[in-house]
PDB file of N, CA and C in Angstrom:
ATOM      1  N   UNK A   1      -4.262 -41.017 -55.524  1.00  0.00           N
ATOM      2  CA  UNK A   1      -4.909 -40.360 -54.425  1.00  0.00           C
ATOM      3  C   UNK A   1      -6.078 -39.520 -54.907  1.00  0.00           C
ATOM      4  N   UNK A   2      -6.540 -39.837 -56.037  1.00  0.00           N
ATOM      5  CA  UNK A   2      -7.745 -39.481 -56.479  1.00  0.00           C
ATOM      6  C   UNK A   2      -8.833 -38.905 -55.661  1.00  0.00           C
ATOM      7  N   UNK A   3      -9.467 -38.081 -54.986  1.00  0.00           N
ATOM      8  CA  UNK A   3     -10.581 -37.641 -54.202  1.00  0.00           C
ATOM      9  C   UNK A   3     -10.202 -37.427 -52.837  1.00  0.00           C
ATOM     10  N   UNK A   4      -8.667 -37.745 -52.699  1.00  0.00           N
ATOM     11  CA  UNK A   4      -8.213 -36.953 -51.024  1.00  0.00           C
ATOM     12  C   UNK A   4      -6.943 -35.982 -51.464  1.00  0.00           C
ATOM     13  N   UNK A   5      -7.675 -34.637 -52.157  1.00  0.00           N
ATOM     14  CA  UNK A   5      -6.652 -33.350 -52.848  1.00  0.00           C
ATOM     15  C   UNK A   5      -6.625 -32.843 -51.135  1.00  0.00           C
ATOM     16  N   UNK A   6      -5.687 -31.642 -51.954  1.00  0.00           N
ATOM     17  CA  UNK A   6      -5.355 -31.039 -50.826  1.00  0.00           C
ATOM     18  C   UNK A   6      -6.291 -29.666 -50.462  1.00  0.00           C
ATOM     19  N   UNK A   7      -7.665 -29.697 -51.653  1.00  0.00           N
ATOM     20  CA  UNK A   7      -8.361 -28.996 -51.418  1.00  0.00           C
ATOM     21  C   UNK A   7      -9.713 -29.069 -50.434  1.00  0.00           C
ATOM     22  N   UNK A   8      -9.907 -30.713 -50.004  1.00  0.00           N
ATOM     23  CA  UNK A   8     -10.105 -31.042 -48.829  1.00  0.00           C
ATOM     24  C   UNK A   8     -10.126 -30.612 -47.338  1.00  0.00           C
ATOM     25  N   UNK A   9      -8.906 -29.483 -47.586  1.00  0.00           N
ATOM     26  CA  UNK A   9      -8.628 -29.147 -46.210  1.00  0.00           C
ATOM     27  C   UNK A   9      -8.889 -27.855 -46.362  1.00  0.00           C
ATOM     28  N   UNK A  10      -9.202 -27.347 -44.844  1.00  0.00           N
ATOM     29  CA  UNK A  10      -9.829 -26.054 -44.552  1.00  0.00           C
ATOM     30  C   UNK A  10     -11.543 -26.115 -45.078  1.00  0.00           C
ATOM     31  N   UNK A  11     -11.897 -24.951 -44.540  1.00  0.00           N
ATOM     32  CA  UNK A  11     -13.289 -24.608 -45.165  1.00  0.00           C
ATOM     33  C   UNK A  11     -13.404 -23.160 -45.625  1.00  0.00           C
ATOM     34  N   UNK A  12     -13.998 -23.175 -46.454  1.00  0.00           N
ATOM     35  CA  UNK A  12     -14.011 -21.726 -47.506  1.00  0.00           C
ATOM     36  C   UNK A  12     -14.896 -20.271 -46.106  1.00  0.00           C
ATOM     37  N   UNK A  13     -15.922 -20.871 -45.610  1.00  0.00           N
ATOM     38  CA  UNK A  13     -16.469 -19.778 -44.658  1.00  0.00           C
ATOM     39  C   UNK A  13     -15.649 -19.733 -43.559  1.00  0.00           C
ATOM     40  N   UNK A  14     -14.834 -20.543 -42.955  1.00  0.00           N
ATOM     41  CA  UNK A  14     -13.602 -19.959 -41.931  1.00  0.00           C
ATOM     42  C   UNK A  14     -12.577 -18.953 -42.205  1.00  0.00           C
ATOM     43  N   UNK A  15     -12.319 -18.425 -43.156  1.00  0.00           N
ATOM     44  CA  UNK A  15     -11.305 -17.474 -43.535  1.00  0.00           C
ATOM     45  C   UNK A  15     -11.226 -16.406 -42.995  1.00  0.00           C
ATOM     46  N   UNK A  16     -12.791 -16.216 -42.359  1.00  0.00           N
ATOM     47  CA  UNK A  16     -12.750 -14.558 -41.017  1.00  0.00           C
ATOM     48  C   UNK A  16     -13.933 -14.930 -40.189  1.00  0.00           C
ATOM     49  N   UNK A  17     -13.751 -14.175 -39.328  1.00  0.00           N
ATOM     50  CA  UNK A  17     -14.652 -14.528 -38.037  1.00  0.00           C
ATOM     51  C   UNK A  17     -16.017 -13.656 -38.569  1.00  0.00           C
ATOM     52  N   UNK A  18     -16.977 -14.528 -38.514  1.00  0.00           N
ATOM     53  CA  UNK A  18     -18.160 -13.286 -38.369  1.00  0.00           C
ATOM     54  C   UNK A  18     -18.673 -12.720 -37.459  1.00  0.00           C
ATOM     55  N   UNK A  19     -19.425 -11.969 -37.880  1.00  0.00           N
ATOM     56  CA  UNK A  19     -19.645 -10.605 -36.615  1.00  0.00           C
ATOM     57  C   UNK A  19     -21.148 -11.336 -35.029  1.00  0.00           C
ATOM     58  N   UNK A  20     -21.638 -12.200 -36.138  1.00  0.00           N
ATOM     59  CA  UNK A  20     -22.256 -13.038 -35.020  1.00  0.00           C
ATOM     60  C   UNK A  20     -22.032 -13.984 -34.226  1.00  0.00           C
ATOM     61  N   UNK A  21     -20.613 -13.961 -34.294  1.00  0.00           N
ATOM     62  CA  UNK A  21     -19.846 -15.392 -33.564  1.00  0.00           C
ATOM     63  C   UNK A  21     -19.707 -14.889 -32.047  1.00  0.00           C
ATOM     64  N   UNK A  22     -19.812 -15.609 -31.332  1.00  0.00           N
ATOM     65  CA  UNK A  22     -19.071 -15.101 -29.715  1.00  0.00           C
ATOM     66  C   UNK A  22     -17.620 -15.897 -29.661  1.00  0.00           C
ATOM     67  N   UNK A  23     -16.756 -15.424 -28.986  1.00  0.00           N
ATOM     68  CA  UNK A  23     -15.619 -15.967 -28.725  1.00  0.00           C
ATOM     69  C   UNK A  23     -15.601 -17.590 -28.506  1.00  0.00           C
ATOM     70  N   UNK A  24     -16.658 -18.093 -27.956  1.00  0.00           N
ATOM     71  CA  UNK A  24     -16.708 -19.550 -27.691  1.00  0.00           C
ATOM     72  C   UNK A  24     -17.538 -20.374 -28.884  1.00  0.00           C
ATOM     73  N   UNK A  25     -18.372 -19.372 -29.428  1.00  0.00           N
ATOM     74  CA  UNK A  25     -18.799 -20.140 -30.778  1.00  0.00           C
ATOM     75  C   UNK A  25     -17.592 -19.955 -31.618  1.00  0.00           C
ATOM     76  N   UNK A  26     -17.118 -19.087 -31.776  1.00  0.00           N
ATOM     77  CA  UNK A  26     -15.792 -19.065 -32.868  1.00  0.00           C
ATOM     78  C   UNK A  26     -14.553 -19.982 -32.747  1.00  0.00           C
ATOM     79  N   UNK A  27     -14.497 -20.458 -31.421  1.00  0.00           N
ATOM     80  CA  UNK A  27     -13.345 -21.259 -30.709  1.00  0.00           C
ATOM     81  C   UNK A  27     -13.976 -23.095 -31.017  1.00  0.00           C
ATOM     82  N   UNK A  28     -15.687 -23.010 -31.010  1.00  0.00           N
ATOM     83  CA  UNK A  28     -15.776 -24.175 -31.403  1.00  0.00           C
ATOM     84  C   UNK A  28     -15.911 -24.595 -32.544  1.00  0.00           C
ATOM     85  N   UNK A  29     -16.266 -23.896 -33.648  1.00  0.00           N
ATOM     86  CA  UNK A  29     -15.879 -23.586 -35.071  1.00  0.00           C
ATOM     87  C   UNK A  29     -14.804 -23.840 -35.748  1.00  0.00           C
ATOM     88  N   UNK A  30     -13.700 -23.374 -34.728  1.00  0.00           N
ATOM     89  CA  UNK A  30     -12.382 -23.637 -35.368  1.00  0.00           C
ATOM     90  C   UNK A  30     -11.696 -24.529 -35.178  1.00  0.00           C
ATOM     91  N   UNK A  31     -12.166 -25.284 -33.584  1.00  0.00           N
ATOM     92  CA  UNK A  31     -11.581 -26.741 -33.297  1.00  0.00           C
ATOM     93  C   UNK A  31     -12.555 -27.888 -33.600  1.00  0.00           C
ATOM     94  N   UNK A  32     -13.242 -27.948 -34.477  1.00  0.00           N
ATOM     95  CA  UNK A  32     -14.298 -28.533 -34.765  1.00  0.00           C
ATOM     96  C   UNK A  32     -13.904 -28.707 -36.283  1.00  0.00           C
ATOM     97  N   UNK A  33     -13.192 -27.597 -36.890  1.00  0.00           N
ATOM     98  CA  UNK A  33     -12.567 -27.162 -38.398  1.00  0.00           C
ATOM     99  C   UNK A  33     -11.394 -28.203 -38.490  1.00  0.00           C
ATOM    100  N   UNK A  34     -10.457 -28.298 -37.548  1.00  0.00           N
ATOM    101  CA  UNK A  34      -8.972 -29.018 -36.788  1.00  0.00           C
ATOM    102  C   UNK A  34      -8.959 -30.069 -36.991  1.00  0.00           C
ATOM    103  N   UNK A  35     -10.569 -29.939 -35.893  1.00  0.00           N
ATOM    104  CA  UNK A  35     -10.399 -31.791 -36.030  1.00  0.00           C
ATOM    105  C   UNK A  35     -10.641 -32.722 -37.322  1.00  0.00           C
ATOM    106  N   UNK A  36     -11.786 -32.104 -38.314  1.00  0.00           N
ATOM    107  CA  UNK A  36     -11.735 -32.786 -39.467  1.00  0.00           C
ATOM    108  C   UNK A  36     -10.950 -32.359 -40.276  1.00  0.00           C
ATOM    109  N   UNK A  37      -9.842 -31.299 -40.267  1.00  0.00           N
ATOM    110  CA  UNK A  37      -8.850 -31.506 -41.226  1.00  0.00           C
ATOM    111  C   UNK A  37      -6.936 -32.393 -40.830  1.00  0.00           C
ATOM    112  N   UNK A  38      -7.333 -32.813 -39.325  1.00  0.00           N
ATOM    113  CA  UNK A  38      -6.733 -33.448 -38.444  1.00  0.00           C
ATOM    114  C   UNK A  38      -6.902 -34.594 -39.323  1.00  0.00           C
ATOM    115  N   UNK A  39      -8.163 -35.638 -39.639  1.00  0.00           N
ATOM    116  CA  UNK A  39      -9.040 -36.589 -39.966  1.00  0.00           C
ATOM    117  C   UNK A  39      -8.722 -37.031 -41.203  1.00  0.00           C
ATOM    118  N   UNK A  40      -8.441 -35.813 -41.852  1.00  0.00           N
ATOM    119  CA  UNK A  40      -8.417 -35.740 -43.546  1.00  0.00           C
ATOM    120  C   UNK A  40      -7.235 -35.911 -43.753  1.00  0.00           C
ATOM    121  N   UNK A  41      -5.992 -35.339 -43.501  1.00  0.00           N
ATOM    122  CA  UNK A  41      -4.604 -35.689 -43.648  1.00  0.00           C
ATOM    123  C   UNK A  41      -4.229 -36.940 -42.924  1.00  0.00           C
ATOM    124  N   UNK A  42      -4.851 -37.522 -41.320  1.00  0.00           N
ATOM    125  CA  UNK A  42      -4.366 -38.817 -41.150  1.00  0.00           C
ATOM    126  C   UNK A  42      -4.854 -39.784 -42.756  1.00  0.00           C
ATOM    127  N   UNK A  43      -5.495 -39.535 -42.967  1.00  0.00           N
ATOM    128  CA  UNK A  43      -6.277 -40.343 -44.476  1.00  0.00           C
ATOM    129  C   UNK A  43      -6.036 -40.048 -45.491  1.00  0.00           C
ATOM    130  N   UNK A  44      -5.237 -39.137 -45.684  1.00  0.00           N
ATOM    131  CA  UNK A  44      -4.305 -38.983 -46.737  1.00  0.00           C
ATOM    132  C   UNK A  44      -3.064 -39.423 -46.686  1.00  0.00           C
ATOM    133  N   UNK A  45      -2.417 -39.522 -45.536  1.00  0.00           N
ATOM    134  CA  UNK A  45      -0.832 -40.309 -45.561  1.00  0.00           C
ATOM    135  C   UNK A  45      -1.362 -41.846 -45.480  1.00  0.00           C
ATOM    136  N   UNK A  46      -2.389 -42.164 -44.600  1.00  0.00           N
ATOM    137  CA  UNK A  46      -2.521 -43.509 -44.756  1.00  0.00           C
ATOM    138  C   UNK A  46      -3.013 -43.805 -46.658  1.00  0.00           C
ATOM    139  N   UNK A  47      -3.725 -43.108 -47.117  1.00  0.00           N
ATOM    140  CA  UNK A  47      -3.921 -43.603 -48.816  1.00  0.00           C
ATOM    141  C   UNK A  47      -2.085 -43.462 -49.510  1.00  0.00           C
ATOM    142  N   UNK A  48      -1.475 -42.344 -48.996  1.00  0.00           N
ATOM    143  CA  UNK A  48      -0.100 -42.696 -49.541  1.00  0.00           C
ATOM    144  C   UNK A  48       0.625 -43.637 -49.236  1.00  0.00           C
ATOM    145  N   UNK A  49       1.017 -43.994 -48.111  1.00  0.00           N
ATOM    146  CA  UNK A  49       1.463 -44.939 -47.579  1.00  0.00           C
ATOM    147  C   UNK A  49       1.314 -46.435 -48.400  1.00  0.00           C
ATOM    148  N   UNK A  50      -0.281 -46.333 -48.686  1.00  0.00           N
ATOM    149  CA  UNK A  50      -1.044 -47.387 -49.228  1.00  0.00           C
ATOM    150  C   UNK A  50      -0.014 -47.721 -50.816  1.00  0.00           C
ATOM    151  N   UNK A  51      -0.282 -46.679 -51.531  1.00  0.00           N
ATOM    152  CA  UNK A  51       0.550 -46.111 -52.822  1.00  0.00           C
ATOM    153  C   UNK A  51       1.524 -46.569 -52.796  1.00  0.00           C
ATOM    154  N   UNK A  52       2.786 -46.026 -51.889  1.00  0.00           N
ATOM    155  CA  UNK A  52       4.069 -46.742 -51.964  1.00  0.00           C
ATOM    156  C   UNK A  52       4.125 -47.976 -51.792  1.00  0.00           C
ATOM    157  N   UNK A  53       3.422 -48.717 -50.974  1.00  0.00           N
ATOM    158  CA  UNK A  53       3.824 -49.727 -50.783  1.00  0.00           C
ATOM    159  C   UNK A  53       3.503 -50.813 -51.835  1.00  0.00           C
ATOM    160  N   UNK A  54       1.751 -50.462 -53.020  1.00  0.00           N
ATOM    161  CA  UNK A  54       1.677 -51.177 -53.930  1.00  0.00           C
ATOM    162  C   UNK A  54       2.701 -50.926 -55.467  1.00  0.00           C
ATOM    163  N   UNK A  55       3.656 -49.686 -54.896  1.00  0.00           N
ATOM    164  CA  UNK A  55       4.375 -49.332 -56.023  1.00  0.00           C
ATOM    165  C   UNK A  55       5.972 -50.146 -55.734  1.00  0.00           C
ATOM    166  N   UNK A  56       5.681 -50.488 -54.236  1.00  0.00           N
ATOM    167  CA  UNK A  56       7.163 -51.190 -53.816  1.00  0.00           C
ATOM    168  C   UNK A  56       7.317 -52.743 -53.878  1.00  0.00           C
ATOM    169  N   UNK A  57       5.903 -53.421 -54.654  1.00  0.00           N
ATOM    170  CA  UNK A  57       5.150 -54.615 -54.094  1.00  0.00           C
ATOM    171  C   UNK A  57       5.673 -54.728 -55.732  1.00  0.00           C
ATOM    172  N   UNK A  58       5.138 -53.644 -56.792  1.00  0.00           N
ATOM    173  CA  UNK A  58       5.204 -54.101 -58.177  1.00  0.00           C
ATOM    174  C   UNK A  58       4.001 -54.198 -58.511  1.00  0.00           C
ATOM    175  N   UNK A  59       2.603 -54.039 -57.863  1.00  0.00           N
ATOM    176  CA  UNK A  59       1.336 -53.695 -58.524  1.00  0.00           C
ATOM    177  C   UNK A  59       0.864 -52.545 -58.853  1.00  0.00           C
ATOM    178  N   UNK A  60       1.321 -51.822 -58.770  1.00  0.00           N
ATOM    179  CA  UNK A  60       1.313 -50.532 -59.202  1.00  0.00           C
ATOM    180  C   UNK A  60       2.256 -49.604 -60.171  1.00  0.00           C
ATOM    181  N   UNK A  61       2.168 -49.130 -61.074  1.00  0.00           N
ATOM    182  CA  UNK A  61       3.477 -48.725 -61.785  1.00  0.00           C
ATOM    183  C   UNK A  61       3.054 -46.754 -61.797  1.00  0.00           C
ATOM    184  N   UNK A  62       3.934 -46.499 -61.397  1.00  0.00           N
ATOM    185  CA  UNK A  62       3.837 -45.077 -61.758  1.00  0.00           C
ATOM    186  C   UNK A  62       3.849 -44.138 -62.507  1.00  0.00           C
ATOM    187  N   UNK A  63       3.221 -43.176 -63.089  1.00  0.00           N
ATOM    188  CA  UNK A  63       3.279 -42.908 -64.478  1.00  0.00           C
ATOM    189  C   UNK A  63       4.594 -42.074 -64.946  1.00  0.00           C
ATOM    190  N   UNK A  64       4.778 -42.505 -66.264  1.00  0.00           N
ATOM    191  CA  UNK A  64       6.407 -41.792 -66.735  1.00  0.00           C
ATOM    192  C   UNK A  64       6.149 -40.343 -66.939  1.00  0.00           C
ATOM    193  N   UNK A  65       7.233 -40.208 -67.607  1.00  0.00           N
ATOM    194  CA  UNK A  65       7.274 -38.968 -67.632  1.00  0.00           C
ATOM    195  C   UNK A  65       5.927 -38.581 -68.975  1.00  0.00           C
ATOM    196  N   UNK A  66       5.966 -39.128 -69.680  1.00  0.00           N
ATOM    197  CA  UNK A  66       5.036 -38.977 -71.328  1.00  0.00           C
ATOM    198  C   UNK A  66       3.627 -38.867 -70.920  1.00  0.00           C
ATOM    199  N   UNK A  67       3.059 -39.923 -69.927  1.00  0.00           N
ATOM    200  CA  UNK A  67       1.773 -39.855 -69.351  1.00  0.00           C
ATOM    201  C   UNK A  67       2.106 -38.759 -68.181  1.00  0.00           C
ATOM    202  N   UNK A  68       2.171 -38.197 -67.591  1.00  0.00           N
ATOM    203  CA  UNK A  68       3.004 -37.190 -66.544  1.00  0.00           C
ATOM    204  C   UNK A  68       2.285 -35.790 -67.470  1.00  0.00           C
ATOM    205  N   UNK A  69       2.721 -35.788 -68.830  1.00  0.00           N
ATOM    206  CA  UNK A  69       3.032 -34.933 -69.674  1.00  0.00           C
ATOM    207  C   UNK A  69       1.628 -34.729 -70.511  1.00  0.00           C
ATOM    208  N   UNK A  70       1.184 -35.876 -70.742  1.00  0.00           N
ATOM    209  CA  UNK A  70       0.213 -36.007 -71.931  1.00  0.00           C
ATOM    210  C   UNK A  70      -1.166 -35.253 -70.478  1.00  0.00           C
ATOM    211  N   UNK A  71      -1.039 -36.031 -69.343  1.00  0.00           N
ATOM    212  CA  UNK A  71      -2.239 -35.494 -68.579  1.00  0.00           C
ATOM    213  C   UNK A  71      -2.524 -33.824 -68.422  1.00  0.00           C
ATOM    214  N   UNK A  72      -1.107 -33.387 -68.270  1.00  0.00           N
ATOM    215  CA  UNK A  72      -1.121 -31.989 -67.779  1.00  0.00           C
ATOM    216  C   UNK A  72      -1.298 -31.247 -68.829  1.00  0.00           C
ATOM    217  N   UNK A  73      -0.963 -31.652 -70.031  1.00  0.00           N
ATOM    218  CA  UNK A  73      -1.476 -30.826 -71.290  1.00  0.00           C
ATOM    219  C   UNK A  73      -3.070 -31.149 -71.666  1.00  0.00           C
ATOM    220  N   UNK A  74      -3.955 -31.688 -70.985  1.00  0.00           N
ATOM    221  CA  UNK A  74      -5.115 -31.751 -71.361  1.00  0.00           C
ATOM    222  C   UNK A  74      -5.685 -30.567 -70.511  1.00  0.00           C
ATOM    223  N   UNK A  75      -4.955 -29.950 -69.302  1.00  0.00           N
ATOM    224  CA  UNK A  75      -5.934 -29.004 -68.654  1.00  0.00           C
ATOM    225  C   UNK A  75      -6.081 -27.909 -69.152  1.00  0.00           C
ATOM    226  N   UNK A  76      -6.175 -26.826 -68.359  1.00  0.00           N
ATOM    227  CA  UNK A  76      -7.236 -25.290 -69.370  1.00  0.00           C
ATOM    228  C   UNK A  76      -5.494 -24.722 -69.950  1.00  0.00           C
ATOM    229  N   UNK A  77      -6.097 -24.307 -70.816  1.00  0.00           N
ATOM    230  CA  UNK A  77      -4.858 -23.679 -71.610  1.00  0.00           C
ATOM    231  C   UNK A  77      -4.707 -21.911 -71.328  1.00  0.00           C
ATOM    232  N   UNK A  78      -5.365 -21.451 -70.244  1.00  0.00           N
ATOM    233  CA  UNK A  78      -4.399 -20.431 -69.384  1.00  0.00           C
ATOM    234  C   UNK A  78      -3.392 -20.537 -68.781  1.00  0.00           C
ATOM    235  N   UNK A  79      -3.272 -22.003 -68.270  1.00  0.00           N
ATOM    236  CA  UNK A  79      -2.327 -21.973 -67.399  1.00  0.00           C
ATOM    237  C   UNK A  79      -1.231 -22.207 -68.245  1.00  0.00           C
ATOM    238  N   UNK A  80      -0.255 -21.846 -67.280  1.00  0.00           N
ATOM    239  CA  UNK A  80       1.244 -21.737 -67.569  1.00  0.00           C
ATOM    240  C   UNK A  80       1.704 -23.228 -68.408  1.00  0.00           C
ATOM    241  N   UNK A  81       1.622 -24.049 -66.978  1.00  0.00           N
ATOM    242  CA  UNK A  81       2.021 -25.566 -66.833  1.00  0.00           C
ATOM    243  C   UNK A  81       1.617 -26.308 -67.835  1.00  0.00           C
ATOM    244  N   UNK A  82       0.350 -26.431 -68.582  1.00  0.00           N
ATOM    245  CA  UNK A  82      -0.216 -26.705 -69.349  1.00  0.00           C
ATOM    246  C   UNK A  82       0.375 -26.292 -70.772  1.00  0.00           C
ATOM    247  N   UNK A  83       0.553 -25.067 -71.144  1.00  0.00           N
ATOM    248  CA  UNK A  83       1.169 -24.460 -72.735  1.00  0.00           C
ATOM    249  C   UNK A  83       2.601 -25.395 -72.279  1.00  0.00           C
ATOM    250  N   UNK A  84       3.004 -25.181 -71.381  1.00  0.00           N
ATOM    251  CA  UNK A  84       4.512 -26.083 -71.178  1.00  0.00           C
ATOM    252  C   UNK A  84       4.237 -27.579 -71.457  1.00  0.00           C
ATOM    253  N   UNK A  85       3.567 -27.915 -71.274  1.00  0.00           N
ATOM    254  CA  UNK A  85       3.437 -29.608 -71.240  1.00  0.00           C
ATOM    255  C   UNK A  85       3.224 -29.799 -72.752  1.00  0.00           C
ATOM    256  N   UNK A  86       2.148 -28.800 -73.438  1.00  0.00           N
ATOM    257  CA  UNK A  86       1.746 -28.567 -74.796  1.00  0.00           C
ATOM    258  C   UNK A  86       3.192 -28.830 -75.817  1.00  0.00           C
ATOM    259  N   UNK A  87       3.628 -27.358 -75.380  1.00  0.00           N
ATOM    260  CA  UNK A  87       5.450 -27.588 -76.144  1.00  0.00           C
ATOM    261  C   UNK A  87       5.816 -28.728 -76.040  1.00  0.00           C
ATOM    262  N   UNK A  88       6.229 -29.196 -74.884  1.00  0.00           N
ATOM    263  CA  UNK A  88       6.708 -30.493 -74.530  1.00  0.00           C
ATOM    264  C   UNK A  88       5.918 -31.622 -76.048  1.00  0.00           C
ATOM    265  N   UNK A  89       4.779 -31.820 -75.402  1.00  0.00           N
ATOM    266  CA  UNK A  89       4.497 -32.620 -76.198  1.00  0.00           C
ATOM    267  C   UNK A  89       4.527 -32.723 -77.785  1.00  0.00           C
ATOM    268  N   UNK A  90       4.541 -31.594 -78.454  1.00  0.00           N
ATOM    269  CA  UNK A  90       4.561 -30.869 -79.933  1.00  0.00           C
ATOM    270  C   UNK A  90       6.332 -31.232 -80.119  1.00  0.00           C
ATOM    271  N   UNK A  91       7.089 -30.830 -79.030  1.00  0.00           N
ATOM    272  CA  UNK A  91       8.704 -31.579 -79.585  1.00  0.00           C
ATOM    273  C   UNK A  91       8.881 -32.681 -79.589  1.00  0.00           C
ATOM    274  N   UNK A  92       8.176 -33.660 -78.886  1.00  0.00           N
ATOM    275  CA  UNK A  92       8.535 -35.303 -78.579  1.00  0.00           C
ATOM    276  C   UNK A  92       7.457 -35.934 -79.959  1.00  0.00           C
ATOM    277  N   UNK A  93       7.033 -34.907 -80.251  1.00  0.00           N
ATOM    278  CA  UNK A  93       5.378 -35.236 -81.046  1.00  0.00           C
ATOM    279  C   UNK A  93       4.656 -36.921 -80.907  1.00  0.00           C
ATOM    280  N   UNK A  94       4.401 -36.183 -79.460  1.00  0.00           N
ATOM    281  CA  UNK A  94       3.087 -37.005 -78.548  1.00  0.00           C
ATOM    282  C   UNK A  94       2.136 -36.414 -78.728  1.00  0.00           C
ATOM    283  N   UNK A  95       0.646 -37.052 -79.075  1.00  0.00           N
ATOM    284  CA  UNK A  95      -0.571 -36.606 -79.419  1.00  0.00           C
ATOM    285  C   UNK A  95      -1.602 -36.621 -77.544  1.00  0.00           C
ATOM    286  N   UNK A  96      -1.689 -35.383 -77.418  1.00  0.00           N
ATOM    287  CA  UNK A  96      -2.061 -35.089 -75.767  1.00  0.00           C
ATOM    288  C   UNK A  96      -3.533 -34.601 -76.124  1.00  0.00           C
ATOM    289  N   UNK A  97      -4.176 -34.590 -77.419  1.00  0.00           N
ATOM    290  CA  UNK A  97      -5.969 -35.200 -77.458  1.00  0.00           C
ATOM    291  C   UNK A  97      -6.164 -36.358 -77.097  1.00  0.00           C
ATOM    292  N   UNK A  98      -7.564 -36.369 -76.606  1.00  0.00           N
ATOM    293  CA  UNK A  98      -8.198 -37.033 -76.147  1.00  0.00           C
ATOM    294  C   UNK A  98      -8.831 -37.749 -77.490  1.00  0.00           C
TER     295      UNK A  98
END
């Protein structure tokens, strides 16, 4: 599901009303916001949907746990999830460079 995240949804300037909005500009703003994140999730269950079914077909294989593991240890090494995947990988001694 590559390029339909879940950061897709919402919009970053809706989070508060501004002071130049009128009640009916703000009302069409926000159902106008609805409808394309209405848009975006029908198109995200339909791309899943899509997923299971090439994973239920046998053209698709899902990744194990090692690739699961090796991906999440490539991201920024503040995060938590990441030093965890790191360990992980340093005990199984899987090489998670690129």
């Amino acid at each position: 599901m590559h390029g339909y995240s879940r950061q897709g949804i919402g919009d970053a300037g809706n989070h508060r009303r501004g002071e130049r909005h009128s009640d009916r500009t703000w009302q069409r703003v926000i159902s106008a916001q609805h409808a394309k994140d209405e848009a975006y999730c029908r198109m995200r269950d339909e791309l899943r949907g899509n997923y299971e079914y090439a994973v239920a077909r046998g053209a698709v294989r899902p990744p194990n746990l090692r690739e699961r593991t090796i991906a999440k240890a490539q991201g920024h090494t503040d995060n938590a999830a990441v030093q965890a995947a790191r360990r992980l990988c340093a005990k199984h001694q899987w090489s998670w460079t690129a």
